[in-house]
PDB file of N, CA and C in Angstrom:
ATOM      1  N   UNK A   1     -25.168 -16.400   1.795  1.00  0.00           N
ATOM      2  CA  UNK A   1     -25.009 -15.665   0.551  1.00  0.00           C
ATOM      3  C   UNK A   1     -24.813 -14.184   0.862  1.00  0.00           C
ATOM      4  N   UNK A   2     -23.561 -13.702   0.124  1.00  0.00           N
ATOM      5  CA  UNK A   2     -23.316 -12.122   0.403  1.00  0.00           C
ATOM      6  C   UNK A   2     -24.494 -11.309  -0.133  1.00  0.00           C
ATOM      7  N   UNK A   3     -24.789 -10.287   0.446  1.00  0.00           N
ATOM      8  CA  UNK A   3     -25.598  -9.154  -0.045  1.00  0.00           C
ATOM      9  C   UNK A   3     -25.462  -8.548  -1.196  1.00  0.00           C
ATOM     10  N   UNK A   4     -24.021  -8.435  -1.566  1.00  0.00           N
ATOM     11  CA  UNK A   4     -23.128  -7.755  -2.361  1.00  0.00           C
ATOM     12  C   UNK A   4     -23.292  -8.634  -3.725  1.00  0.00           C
ATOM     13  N   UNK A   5     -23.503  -8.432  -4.430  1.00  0.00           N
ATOM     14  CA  UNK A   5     -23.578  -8.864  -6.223  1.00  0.00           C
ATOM     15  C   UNK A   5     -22.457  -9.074  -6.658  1.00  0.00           C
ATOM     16  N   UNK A   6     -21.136  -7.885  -6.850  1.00  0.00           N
ATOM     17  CA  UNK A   6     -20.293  -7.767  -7.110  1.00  0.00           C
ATOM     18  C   UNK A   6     -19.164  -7.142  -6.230  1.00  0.00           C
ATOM     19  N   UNK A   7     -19.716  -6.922  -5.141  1.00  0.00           N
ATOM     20  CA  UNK A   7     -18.649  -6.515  -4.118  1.00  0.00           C
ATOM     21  C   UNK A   7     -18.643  -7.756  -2.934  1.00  0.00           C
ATOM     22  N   UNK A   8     -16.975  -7.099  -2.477  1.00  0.00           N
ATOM     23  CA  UNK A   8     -16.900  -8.087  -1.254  1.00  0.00           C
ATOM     24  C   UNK A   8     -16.543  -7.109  -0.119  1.00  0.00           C
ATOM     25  N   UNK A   9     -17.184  -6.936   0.826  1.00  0.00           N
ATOM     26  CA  UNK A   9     -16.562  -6.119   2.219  1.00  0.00           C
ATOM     27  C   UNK A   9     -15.020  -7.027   2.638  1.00  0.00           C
ATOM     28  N   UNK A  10     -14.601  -5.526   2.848  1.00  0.00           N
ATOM     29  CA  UNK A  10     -12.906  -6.046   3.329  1.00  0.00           C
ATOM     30  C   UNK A  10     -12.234  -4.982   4.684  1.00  0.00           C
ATOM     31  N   UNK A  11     -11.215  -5.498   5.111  1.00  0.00           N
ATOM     32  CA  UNK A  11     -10.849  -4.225   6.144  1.00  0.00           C
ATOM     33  C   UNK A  11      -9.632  -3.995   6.290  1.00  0.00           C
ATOM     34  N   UNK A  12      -8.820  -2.814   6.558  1.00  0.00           N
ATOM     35  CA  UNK A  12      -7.549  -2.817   6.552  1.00  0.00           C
ATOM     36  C   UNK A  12      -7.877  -1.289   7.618  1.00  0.00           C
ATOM     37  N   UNK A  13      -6.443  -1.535   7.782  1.00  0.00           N
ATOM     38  CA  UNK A  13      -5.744  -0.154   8.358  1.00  0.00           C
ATOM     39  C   UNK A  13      -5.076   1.082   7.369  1.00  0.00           C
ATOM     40  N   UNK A  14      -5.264   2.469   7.418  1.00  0.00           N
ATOM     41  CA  UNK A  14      -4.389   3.182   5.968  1.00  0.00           C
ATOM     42  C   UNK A  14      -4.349   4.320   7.139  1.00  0.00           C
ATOM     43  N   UNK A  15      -3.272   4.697   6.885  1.00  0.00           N
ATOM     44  CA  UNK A  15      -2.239   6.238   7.102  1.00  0.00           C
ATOM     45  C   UNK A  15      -4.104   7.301   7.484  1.00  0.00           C
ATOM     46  N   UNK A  16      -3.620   7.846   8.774  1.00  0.00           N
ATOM     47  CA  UNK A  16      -5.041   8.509   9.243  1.00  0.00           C
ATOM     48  C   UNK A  16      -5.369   9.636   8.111  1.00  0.00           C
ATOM     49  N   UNK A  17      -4.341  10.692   8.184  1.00  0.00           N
ATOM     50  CA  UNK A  17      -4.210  11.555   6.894  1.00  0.00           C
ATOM     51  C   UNK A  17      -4.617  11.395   5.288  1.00  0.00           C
ATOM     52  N   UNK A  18      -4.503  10.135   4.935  1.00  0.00           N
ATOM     53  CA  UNK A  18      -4.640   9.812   3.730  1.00  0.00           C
ATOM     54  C   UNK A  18      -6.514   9.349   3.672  1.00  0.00           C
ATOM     55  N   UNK A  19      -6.820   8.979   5.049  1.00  0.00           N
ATOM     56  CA  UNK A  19      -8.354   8.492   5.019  1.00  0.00           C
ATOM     57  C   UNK A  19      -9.057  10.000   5.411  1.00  0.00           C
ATOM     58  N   UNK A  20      -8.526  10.997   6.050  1.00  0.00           N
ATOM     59  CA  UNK A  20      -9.369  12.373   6.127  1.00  0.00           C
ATOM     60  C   UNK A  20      -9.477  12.800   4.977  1.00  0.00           C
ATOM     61  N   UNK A  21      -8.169  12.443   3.836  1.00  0.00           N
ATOM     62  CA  UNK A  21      -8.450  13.315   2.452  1.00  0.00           C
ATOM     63  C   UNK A  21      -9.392  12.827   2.273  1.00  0.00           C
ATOM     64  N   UNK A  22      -9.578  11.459   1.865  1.00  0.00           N
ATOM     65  CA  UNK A  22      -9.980  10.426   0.796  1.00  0.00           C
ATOM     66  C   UNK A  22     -11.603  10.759   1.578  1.00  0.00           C
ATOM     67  N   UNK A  23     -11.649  10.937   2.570  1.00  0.00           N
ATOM     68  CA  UNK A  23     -13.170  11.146   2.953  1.00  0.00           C
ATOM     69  C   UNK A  23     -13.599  12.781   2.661  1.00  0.00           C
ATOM     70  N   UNK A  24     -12.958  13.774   2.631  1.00  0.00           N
ATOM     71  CA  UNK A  24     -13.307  14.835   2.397  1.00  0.00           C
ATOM     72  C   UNK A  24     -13.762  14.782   0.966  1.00  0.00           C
ATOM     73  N   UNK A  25     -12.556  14.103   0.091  1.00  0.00           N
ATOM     74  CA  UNK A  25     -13.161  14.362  -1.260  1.00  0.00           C
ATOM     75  C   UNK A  25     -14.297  13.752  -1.647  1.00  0.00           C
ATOM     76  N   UNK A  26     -14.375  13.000  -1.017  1.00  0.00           N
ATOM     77  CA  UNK A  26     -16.078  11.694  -1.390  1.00  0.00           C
ATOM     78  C   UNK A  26     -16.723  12.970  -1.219  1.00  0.00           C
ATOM     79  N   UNK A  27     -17.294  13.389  -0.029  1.00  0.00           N
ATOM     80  CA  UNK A  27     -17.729  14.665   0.502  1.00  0.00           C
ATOM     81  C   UNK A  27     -17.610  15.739  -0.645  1.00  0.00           C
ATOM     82  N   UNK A  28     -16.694  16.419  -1.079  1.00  0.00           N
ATOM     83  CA  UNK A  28     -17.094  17.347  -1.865  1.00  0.00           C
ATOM     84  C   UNK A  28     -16.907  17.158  -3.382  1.00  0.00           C
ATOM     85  N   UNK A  29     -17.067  15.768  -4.008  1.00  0.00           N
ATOM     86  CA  UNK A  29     -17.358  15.019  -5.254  1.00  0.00           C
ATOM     87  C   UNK A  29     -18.547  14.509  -5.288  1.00  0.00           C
ATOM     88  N   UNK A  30     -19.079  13.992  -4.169  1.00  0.00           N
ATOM     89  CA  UNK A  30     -19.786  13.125  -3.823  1.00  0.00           C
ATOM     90  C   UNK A  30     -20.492  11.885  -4.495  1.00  0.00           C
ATOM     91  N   UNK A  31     -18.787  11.519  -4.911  1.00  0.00           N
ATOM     92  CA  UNK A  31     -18.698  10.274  -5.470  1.00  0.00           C
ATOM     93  C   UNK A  31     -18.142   9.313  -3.783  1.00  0.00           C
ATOM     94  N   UNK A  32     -18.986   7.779  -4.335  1.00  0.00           N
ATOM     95  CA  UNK A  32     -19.067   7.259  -2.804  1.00  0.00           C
ATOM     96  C   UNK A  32     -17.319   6.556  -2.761  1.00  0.00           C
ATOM     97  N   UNK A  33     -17.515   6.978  -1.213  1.00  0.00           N
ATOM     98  CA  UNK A  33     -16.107   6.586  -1.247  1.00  0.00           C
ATOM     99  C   UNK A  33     -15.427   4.785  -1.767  1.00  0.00           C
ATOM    100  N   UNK A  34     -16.369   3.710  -1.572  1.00  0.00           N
ATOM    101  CA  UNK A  34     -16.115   3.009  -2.483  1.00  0.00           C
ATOM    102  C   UNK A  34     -15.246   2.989  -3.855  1.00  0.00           C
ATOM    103  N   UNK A  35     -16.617   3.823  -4.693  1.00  0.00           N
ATOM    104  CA  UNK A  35     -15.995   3.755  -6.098  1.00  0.00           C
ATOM    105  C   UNK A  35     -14.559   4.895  -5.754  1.00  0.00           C
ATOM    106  N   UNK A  36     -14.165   5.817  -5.391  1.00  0.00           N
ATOM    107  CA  UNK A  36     -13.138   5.793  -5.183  1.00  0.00           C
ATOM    108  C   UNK A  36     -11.826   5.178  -4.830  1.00  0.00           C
ATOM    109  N   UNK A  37     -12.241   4.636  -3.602  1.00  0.00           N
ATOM    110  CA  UNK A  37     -11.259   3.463  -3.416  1.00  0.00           C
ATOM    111  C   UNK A  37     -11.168   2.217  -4.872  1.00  0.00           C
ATOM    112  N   UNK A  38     -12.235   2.200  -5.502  1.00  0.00           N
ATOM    113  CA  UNK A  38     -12.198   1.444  -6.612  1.00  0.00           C
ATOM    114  C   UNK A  38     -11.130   1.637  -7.696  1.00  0.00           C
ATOM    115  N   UNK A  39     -11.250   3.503  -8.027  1.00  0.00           N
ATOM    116  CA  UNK A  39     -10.788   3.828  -8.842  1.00  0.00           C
ATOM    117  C   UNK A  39      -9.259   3.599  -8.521  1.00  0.00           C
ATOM    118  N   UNK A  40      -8.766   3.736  -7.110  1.00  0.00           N
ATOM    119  CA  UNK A  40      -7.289   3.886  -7.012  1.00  0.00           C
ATOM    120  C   UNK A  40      -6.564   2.792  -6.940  1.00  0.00           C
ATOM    121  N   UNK A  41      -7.454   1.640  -6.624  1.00  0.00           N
ATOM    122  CA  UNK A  41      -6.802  -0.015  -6.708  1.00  0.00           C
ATOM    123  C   UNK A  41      -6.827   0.187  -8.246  1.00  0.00           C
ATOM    124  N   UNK A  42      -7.852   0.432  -9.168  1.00  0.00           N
ATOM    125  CA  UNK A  42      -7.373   0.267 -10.532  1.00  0.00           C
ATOM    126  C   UNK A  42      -6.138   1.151 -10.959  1.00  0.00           C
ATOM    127  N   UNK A  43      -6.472   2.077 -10.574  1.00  0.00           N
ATOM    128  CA  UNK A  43      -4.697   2.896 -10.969  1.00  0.00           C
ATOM    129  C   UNK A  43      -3.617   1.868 -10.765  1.00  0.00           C
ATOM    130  N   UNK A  44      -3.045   1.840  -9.504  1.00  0.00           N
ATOM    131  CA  UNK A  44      -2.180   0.903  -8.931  1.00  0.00           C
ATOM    132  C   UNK A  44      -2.149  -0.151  -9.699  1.00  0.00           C
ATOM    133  N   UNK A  45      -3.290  -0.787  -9.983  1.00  0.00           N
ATOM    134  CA  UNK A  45      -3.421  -2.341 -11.068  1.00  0.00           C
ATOM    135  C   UNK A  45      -2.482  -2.258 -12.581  1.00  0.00           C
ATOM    136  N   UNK A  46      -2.949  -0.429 -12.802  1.00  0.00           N
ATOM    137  CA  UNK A  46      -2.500  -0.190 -14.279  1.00  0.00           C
ATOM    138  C   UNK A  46      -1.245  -0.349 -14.155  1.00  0.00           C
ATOM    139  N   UNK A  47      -0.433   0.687 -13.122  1.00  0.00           N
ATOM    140  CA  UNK A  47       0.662   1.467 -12.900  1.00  0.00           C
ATOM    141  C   UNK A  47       1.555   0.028 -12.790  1.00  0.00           C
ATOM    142  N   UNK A  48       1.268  -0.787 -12.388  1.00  0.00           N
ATOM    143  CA  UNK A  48       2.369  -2.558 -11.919  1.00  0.00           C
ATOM    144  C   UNK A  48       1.707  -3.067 -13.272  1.00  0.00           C
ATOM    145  N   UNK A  49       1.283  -2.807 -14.478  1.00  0.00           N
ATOM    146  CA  UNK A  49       0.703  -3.553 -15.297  1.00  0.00           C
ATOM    147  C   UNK A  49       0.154  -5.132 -14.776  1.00  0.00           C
ATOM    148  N   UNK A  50      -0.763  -5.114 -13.730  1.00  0.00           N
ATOM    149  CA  UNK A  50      -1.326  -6.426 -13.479  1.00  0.00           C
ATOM    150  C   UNK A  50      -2.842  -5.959 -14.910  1.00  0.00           C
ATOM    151  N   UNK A  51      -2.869  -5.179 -14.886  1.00  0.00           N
ATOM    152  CA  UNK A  51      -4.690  -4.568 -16.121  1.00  0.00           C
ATOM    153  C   UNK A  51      -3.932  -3.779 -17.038  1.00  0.00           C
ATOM    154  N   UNK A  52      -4.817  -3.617 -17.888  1.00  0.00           N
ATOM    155  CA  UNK A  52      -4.209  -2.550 -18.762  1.00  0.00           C
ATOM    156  C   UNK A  52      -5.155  -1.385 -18.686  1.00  0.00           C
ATOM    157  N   UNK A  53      -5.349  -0.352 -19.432  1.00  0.00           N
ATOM    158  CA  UNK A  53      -5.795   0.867 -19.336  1.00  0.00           C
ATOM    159  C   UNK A  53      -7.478   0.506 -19.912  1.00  0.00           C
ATOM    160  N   UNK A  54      -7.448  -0.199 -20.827  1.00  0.00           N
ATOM    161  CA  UNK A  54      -8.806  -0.722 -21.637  1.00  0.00           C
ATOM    162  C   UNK A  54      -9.692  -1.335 -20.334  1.00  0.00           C
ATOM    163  N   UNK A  55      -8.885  -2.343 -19.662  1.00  0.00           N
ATOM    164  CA  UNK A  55      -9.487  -2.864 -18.910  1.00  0.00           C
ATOM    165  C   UNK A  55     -10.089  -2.246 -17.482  1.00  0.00           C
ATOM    166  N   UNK A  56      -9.795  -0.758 -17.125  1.00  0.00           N
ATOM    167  CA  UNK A  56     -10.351  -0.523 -16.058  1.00  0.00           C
ATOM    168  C   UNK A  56     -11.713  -0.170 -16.203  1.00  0.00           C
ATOM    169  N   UNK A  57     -12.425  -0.290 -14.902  1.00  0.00           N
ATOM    170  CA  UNK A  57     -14.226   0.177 -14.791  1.00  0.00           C
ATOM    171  C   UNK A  57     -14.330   1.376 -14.550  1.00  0.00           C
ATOM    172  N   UNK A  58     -13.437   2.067 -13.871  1.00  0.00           N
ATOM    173  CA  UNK A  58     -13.626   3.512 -13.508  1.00  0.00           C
ATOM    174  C   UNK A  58     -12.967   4.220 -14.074  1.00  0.00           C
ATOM    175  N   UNK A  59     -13.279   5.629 -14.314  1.00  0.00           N
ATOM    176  CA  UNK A  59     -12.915   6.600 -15.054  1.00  0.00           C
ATOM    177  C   UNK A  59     -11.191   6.892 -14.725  1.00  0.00           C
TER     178      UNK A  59
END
């Protein structure tokens, strides 16, 4: 049984540059980088209409 309630650990590779931003801003938001990464799969979700705008969790 996962640890995780509602999350699933996953792994990929992303552009080195794009993971120094994405970690700086966690850092000076200090929103966890998770829910970030959360927020931008939901963008993307909106933007291809797979969700609609009602339906995202994050701001």
């Amino acid at each position: 049984m996962s640890k995780y309630a509602t999350r699933t650990p996953w792994s990929t590779a992303v552009d080195t540059e794009l993971l120094k931003k994405l970690r700086q801003l966690a850092a000076d938001t200090r929103i966890p980088l998770a829910r970030l990464t959360d927020e931008a799969i939901e963008d993307l979700l909106v933007k291809y209409n797979v969700i609609t705008k009602e339906e995202k969790k994050n701001p």
